[in-house]
Protein backbone atom coordinates (compact mmCIF):
# COMPACT_ATOMS: atom_id res chain seq x y z
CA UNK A 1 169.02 19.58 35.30
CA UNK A 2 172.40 18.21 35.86
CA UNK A 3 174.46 17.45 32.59
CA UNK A 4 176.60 14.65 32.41
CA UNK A 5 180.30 15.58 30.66
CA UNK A 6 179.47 18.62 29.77
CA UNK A 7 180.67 19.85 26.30
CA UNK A 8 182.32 22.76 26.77
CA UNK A 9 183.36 24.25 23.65
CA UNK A 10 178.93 23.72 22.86
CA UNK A 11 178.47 27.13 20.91
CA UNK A 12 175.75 29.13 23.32
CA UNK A 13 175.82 32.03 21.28
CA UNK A 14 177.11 33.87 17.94
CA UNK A 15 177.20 36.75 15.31
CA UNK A 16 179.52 36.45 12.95
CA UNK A 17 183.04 35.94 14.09
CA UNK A 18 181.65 36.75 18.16
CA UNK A 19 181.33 33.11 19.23
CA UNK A 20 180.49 32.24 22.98
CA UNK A 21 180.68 28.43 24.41
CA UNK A 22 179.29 27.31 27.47
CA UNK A 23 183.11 27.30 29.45
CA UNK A 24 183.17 31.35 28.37
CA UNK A 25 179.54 31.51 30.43
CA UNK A 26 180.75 29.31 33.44
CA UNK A 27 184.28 31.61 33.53
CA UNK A 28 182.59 34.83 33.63
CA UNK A 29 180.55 33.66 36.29
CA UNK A 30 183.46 32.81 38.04
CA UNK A 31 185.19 35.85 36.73
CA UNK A 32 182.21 38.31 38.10
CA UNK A 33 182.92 36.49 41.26
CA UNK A 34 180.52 33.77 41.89
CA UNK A 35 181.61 31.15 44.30
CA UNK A 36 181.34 27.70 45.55
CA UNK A 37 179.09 27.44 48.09
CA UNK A 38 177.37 30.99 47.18
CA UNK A 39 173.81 31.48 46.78
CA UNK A 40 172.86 33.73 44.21
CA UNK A 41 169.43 35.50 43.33
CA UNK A 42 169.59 35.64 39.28
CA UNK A 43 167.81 38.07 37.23
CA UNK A 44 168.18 37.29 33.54
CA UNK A 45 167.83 37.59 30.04
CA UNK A 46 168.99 34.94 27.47
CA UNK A 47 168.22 36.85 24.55
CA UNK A 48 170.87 39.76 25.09
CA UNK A 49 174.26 38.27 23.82
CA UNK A 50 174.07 37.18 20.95
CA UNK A 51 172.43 34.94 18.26
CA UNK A 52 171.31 31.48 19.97
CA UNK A 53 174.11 28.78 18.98
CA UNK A 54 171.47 26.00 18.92
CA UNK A 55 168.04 27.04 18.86
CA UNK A 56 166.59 23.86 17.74
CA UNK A 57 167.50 22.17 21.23
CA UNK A 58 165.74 24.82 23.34
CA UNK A 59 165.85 22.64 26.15
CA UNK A 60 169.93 21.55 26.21
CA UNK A 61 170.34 25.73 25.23
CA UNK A 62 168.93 26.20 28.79
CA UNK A 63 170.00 23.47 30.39
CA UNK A 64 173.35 24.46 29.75
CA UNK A 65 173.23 28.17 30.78
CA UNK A 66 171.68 26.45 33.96
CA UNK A 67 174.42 24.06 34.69
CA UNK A 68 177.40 26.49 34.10
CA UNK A 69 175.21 28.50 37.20
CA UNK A 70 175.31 24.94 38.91
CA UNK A 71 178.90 24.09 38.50
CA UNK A 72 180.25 28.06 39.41
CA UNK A 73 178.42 27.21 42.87
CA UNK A 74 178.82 23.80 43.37
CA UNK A 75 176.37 21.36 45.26
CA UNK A 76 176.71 23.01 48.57
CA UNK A 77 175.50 26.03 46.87
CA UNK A 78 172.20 27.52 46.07
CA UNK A 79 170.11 29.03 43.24
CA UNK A 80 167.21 31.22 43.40
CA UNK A 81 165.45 32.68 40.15
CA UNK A 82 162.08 34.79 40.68
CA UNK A 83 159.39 33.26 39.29
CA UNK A 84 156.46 36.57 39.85
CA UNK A 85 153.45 36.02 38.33
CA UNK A 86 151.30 38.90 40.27
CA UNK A 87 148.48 36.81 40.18
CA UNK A 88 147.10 38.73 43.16
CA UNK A 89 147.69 41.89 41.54
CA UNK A 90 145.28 40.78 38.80
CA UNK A 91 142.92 38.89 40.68
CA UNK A 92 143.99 35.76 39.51
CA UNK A 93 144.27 32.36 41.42
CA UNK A 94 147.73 31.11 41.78
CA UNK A 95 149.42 27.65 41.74
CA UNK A 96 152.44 27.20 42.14
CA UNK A 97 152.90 24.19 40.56
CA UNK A 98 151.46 25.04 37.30
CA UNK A 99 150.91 29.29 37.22
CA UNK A 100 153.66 30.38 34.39
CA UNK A 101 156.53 32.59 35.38
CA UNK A 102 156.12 36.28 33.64
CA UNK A 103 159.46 37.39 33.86
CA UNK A 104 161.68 35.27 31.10
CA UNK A 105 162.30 31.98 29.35
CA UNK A 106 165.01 30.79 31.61
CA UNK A 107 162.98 31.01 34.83
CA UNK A 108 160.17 29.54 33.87
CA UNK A 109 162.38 26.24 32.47
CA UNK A 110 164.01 26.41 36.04
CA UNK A 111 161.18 26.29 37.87
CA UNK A 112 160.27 22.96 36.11
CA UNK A 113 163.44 21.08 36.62
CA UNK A 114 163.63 18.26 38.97
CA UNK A 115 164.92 19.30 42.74
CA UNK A 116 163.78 22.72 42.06
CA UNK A 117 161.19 24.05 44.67
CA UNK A 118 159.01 27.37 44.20
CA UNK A 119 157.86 29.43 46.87
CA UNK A 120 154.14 29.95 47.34
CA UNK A 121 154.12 33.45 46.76
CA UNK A 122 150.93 35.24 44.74
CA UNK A 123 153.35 37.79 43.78
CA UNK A 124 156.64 37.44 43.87
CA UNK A 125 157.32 33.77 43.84
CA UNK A 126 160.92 32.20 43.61
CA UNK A 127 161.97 28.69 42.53
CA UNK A 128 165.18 27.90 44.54
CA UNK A 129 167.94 24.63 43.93
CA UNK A 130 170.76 23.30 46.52
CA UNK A 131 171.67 23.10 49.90
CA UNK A 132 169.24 25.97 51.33
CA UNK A 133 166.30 25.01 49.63
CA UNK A 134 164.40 24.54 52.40
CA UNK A 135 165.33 27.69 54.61
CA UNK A 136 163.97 30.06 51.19
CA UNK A 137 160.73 28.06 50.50
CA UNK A 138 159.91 27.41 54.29
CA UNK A 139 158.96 30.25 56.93
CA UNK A 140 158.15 33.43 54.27
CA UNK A 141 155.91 36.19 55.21
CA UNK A 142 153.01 37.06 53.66
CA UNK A 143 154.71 40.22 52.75
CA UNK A 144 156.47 40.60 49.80
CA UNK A 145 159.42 42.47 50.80
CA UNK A 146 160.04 42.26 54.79
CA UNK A 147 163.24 40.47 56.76
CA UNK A 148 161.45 37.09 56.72
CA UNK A 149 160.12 37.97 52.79
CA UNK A 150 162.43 36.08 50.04
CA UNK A 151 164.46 39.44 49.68
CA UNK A 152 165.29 39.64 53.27
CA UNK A 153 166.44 36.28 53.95
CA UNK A 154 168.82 36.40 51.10
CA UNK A 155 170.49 39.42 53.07
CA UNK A 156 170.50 37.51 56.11
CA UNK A 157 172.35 34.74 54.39
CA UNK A 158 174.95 37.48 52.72
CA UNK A 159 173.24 36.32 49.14
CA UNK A 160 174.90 37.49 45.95
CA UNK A 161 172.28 39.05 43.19
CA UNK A 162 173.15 38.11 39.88
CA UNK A 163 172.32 40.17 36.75
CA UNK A 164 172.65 37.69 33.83
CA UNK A 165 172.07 40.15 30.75
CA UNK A 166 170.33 42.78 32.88
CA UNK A 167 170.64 45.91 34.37
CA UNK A 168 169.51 46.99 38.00
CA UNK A 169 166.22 48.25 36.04
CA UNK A 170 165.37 44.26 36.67
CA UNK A 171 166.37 44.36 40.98
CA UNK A 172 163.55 43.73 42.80
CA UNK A 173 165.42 43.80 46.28
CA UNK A 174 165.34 47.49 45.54
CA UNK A 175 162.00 47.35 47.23
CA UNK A 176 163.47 46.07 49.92
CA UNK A 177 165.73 48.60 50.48
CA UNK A 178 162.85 50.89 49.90
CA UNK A 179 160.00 49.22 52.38
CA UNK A 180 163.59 48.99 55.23
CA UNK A 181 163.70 52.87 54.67
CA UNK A 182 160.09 54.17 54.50
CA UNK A 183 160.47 55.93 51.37
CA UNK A 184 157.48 58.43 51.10
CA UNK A 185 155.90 57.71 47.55
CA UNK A 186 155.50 53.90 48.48
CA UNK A 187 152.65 52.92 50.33
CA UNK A 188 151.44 49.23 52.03
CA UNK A 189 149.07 47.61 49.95
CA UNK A 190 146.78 44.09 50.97
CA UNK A 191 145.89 41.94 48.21
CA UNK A 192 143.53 39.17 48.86
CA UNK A 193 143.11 36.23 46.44
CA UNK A 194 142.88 32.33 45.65
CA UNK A 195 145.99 29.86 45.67
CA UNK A 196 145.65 26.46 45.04
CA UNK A 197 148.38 24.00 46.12
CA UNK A 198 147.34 20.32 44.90
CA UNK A 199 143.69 19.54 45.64
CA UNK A 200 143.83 22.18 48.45
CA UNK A 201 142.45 25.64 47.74
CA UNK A 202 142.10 28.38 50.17
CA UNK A 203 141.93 32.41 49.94
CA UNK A 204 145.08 34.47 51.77
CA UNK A 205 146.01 37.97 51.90
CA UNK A 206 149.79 39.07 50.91
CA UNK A 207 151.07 42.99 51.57
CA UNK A 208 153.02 44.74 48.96
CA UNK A 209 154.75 47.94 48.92
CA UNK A 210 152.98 49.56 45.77
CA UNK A 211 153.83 52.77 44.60
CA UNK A 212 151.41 55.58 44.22
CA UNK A 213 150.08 55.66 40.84
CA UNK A 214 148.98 59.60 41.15
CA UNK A 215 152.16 60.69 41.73
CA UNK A 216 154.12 59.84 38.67
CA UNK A 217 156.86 57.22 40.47
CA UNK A 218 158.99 56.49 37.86
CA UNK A 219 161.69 53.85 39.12
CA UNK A 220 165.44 54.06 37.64
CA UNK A 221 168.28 51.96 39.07
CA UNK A 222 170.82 53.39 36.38
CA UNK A 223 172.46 55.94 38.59
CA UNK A 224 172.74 53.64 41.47
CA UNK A 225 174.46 50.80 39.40
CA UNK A 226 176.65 53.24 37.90
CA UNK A 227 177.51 54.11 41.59
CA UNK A 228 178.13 50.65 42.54
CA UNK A 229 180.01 50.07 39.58
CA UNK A 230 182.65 53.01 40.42
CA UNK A 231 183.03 51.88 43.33
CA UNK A 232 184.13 48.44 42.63
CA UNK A 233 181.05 46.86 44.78
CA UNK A 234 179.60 45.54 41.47
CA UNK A 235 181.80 43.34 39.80
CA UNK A 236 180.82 43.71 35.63
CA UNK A 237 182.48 41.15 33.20
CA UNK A 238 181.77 41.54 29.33
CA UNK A 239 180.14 38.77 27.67
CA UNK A 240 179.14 39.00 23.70
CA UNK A 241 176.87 42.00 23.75
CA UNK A 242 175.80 42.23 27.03
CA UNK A 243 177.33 41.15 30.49
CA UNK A 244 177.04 39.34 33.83
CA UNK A 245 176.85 41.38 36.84
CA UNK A 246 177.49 40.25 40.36
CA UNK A 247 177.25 41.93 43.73
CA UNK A 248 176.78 40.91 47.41
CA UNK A 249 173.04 41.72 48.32
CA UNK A 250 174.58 43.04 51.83
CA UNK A 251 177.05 45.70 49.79
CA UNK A 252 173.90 46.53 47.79
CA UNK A 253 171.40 47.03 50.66
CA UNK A 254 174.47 49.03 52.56
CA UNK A 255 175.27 51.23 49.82
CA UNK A 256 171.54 52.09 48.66
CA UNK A 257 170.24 52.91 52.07
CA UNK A 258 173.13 55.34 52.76
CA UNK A 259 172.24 56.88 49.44
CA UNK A 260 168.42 57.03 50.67
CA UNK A 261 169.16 58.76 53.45
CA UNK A 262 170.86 61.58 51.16
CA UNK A 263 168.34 61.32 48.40
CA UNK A 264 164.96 59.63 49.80
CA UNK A 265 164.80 60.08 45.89
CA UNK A 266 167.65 58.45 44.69
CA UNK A 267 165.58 55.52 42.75
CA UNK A 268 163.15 57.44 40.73
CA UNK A 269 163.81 59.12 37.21
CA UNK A 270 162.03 62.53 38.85
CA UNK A 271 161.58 63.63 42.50
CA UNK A 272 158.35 64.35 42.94
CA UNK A 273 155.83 66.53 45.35
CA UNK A 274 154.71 64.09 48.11
């Protein structure tokens, strides 16, 4: 994954006279306040800023967007993409060595890359690079979104989440913050299924906090990250037509369980009758 002298003036991205290289993606990482040393949970989008400078490389395209995240935390820093597939949800057996990642291009060519581990997960997998590899792929509940899930050990570690071309529509710590506070139109859910690591295969059971489906739960993070935007907590730097996002996952679990306890509502579109 590492790129030897990397070219930095190598066009990422383009339309018409908007041109972005890959030293304007590492500065407004470092810009929207990423690290060295940090680890960073990244939600992301490739396709958002622009036209794709080189899309007959697909592999150096990403490669580069994954070493500018590599050299804004440095090697005693860590990277952690989610990698859900939901397989349990669909009563599918999952591997985590070959079951695709459903939730963009860039995750799904991290998970691949050499010193990358993924967790095994049926749900909500993650594939996770650096220095604390081993403390987010080793020890996980079987729940998705506990203290000892992925979510909640990236709070205890004072994590950064990273929105690379995405809004808080794509958080899924939100359910975190929901599950911590017992919000009423969640429920826990058991969902039992196949995974198959190697030539091993066993059944397990993972718990997720679903929503209720009669109930008309309509999640919407916009007036939250407009909160955390005004007040400074989420750090927003411009980049071609989109933007990268940063906030510590601490300031975001703070913030948004203060503003449950005003609103047990505060995430959905609608309240609804309970």
């Amino acid at each position: 994954m590492v790129i030897d002298n990397v070219d930095r003036n190598y066009l990422m991205f383009f339309d018409g006279d908007m041109k972005i290289y890959y030293n304007d993606i590492f500065e407004a990482l470092c810009y929207a306040n990423i690290e060295k040393g940090d680890i960073i949970f990244v939600h992301s989008d490739v396709s958002v800023f622009g036209k794709l400078g080189n899309i007959r490389d697909r592999d150096k395209f990403l490669g580069m967007i994954l070493n500018a995240f590599k050299e804004a935390v440095g090697p005693e820093g860590t990277i952690i993409m989610p990698t859900f597939t939901y397989s349990f949800t669909k009563g599918e057996t999952y591997c985590p060595e070959t079951t695709p990642s459903t939730v963009g291009v860039l995750t799904e060519f991290f998970r691949k890359q050499n010193g990358v581990a993924r967790t095994i997960h049926p749900i909500f997998s993650a594939a996770v690079w650096g220095k604390e590899k081993a403390y987010f792929t080793e020890g996980l509940s079987k729940d998705s979104f506990d203290d000892d899930s992925i979510f909640g050990k990236l709070r205890k570690k004072e994590g950064k989440l990273v929105f690379f071309g995405v809004d808080f529509h794509a958080m899924t710590f939100l359910h975190h913050i929901e599950q911590k506070h017992g919000v009423p139109y969640r429920y826990m859910k058991s969902f039992t299924g196949r995974i198959k690591v190697g030539d091993k295969e066993y059944e397990d059971t993972y718990t997720y906090y679903v929503r209720y489906l009669d109930k008309n739960v309509i999640t919407d993070a916009s007036r939250f990250e407009r909160y955390m935007l005004g007040r400074g907590v989420l750090k927003e730097v411009k980049l071609g037509y989109s933007a990268v996002k940063v906030a510590r996952s601490n300031d975001i679990f703070d913030i948004g369980y203060e503003l449950l306890n005003k609103d047990i509502f505060f995430f959905l579109k609608d309240k609804i009758m309970i």
